[in-house]
N, C-alpha and C. Protein backbone atom coordinates (compact mmCIF):
# COMPACT_ATOMS: atom_id res chain seq x y z
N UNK A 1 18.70 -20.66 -36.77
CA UNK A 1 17.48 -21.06 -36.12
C UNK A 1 17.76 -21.85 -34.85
N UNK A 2 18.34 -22.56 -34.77
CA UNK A 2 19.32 -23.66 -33.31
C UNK A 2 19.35 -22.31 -32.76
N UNK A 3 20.48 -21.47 -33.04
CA UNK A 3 20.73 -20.51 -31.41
C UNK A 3 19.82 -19.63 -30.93
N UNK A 4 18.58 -19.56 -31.60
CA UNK A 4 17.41 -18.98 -31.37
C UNK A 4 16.81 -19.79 -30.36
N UNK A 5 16.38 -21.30 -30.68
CA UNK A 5 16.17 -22.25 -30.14
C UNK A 5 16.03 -22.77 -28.67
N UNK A 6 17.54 -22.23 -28.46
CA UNK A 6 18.67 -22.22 -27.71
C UNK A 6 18.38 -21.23 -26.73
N UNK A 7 18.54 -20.14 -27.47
CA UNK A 7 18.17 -18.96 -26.07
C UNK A 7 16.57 -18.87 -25.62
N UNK A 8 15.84 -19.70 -26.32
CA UNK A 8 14.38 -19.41 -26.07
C UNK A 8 14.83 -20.11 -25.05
N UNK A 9 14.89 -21.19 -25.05
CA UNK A 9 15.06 -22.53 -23.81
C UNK A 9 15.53 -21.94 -22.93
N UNK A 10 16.77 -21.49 -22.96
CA UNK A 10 17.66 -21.33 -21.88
C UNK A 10 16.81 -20.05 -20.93
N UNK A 11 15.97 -19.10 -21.88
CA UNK A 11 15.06 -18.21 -20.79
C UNK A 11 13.89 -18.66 -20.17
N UNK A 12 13.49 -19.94 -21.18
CA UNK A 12 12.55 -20.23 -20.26
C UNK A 12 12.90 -21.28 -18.88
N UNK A 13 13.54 -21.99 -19.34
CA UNK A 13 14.22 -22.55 -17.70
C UNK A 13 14.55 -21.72 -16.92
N UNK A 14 15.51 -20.29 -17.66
CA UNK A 14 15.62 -19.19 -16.21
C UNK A 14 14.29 -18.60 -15.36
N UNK A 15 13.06 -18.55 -16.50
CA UNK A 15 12.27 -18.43 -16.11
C UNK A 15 11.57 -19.19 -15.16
N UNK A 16 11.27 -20.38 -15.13
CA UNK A 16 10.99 -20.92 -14.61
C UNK A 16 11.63 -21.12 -12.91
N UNK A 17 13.35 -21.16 -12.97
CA UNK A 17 13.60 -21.83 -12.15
C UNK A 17 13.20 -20.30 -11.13
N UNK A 18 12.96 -18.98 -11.73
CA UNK A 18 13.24 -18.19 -11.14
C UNK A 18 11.83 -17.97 -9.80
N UNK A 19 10.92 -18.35 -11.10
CA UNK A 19 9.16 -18.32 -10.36
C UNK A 19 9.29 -19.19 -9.21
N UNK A 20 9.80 -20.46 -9.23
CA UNK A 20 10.08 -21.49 -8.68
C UNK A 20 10.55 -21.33 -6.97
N UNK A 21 11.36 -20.32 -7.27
CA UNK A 21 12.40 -19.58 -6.21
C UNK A 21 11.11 -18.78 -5.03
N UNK A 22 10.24 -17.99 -6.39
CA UNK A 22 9.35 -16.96 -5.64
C UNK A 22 8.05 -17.67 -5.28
N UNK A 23 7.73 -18.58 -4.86
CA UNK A 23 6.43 -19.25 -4.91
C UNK A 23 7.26 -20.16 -3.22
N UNK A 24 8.04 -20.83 -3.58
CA UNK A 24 8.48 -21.84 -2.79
C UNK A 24 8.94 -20.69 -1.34
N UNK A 25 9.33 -19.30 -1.42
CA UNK A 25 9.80 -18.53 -0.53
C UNK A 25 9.05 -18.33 0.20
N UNK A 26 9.00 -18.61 1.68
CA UNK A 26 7.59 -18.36 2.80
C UNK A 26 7.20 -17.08 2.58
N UNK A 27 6.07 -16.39 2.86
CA UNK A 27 5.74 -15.13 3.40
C UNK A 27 6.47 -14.68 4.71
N UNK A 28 6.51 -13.39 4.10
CA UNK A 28 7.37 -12.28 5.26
C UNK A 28 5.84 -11.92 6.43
N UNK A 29 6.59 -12.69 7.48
CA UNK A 29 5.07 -12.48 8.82
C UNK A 29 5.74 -11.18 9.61
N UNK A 30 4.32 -10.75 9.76
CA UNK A 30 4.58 -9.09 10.62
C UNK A 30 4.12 -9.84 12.25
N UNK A 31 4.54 -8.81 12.87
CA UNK A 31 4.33 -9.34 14.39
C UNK A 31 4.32 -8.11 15.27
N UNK A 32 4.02 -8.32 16.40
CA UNK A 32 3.78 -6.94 17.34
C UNK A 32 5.12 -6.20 17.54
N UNK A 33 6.67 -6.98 17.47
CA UNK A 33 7.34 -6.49 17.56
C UNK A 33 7.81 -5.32 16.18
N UNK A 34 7.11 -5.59 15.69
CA UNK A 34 7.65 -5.01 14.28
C UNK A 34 6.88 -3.85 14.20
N UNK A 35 5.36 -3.83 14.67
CA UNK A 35 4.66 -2.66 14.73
C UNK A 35 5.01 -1.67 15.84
N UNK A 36 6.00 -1.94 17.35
CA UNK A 36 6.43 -1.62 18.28
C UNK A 36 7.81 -0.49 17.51
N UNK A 37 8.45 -1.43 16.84
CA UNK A 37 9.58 -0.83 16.34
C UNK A 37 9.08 0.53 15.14
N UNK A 38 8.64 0.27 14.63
CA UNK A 38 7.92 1.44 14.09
C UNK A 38 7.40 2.14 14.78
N UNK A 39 6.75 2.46 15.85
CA UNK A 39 6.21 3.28 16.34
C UNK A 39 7.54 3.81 17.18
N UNK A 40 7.80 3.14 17.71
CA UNK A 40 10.01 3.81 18.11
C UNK A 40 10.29 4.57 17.12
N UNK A 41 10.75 3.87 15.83
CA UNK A 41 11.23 5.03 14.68
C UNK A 41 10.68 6.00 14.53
N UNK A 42 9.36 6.25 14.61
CA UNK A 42 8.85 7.66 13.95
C UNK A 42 9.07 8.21 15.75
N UNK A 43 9.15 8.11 16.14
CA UNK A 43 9.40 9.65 17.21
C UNK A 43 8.31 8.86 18.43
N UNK A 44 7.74 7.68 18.40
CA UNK A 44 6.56 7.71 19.56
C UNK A 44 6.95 6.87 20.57
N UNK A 45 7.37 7.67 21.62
CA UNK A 45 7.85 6.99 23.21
C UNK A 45 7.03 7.40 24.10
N UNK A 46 5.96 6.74 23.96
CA UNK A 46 4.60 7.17 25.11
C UNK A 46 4.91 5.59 25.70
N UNK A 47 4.22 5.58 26.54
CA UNK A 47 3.99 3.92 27.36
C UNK A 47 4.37 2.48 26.43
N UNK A 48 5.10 2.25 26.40
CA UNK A 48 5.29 1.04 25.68
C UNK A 48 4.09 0.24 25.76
N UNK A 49 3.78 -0.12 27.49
CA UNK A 49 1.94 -1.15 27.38
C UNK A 49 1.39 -0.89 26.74
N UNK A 50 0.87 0.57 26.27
CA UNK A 50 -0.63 0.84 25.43
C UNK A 50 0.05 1.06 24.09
N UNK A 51 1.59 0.58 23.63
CA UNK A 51 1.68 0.48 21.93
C UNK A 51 1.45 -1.00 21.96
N UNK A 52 2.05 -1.67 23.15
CA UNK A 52 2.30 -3.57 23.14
C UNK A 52 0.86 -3.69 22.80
N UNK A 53 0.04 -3.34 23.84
CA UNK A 53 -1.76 -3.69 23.73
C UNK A 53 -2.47 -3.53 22.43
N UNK A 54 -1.95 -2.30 22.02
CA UNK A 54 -2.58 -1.93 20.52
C UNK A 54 -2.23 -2.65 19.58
N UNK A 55 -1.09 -3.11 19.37
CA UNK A 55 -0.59 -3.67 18.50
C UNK A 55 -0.80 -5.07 18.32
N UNK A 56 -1.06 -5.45 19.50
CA UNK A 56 -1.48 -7.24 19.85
C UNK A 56 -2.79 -7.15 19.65
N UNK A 57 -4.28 -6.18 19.78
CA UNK A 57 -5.07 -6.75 19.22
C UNK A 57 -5.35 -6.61 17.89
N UNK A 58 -4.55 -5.89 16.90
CA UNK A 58 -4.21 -6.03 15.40
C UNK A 58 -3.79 -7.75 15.20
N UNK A 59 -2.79 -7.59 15.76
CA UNK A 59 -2.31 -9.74 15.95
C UNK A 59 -3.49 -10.94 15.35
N UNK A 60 -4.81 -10.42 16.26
CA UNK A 60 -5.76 -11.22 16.01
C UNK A 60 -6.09 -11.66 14.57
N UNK A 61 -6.47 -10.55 13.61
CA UNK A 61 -6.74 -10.54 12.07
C UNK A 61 -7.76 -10.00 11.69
N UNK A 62 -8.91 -9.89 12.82
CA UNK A 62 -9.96 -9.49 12.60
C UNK A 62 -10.20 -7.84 12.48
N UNK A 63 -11.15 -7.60 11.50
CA UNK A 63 -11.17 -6.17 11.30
C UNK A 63 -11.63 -5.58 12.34
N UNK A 64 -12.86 -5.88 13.20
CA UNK A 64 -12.77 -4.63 14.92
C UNK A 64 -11.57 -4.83 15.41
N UNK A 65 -10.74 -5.42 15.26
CA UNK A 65 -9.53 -5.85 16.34
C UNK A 65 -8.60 -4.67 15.05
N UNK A 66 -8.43 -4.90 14.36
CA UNK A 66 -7.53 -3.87 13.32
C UNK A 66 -8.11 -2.44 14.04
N UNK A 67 -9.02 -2.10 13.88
CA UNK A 67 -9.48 -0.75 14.06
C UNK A 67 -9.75 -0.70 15.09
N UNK A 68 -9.67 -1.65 16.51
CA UNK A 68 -9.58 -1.36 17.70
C UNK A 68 -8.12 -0.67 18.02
N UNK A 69 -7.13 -1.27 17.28
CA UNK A 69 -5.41 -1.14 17.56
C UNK A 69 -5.36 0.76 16.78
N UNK A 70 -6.15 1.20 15.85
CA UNK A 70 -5.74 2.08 15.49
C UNK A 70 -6.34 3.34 16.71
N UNK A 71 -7.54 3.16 17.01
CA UNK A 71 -7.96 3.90 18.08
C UNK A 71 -7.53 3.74 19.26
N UNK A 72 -6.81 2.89 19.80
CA UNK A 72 -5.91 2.60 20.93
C UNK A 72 -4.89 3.68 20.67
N UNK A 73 -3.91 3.35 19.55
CA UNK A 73 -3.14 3.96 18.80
C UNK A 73 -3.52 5.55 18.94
N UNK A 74 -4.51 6.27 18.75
CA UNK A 74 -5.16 7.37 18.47
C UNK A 74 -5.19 8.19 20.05
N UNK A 75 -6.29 7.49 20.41
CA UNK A 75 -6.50 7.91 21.58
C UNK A 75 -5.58 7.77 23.16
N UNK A 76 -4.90 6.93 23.11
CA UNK A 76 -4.14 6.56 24.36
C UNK A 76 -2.79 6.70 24.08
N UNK A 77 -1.96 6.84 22.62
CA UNK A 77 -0.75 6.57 22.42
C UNK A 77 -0.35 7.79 21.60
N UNK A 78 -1.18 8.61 21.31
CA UNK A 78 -0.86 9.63 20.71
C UNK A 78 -0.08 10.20 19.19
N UNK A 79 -0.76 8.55 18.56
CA UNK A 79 0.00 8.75 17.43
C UNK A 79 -1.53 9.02 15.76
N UNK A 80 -1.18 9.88 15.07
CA UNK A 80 -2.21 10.57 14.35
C UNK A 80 -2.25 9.19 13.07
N UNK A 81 -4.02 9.00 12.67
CA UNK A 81 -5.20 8.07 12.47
C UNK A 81 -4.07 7.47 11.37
N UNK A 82 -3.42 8.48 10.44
CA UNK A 82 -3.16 8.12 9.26
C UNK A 82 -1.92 9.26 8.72
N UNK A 83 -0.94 8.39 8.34
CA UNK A 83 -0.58 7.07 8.16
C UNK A 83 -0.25 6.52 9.13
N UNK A 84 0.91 6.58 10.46
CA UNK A 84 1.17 5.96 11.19
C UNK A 84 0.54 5.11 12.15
N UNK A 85 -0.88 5.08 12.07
CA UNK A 85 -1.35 4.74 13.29
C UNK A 85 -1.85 3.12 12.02
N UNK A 86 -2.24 3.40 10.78
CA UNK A 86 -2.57 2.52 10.10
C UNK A 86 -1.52 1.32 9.90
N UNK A 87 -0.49 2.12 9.57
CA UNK A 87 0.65 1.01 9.11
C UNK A 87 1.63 0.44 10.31
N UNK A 88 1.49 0.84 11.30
CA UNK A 88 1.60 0.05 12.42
C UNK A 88 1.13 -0.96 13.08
N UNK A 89 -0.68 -0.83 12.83
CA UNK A 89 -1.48 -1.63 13.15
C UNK A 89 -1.34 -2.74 11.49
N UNK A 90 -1.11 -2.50 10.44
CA UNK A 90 -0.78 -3.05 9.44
C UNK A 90 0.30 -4.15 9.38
N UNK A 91 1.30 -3.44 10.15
CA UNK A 91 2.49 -4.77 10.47
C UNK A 91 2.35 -5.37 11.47
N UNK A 92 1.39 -5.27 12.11
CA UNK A 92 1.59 -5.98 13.49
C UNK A 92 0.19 -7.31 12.70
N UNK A 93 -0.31 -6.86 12.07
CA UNK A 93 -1.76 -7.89 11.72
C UNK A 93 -1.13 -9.10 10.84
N UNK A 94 -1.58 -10.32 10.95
CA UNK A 94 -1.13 -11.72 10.11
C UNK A 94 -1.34 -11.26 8.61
């Protein structure tokens, strides 16, 4: 019964110290550069200004500003509604 005891404890401190670890760890922040770089990876080298522009008014947080960046995205940058145009404007938003 002790080494039962024993290992309960010892998982729950692992437990603990582990949550501990994941709570105290900042959030991973997205930024325009990150939505820039994605739009590089998949194949899109149109004007860098009108990905920088699109992507910076995602930055803001606000939802017209999200779905302003995807129709920027759409219409001027030539990249299609969904997925890429979403998850670009996705990493670039707080």
């Amino acid at each position: 019964m002790n080494a039962i005891r024993k290992i309960a404890t010892t998982l729950g401190c692992v437990t603990l110290a582990v949550s501990g670890v994941f709570f105290a760890a900042p959030t991973a922040q997205a930024d325009i550069n990150d939505c820039l770089s994605f739009l590089e990876s998949q194949g899109y080298h149109h004007p860098r200004d009108v990905h920088s522009w699109s992507c910076s008014k995602a930055q803001s947080g606000e939802l017209d500003d999200w779905q302003l960046c995807i129709t920027i995205l759409r219409k001027y940058g030539n990249v299609p509604s969904y997925p890429e145009a979403h998850y670009a404007c996705d990493l670039a938003a707080p």
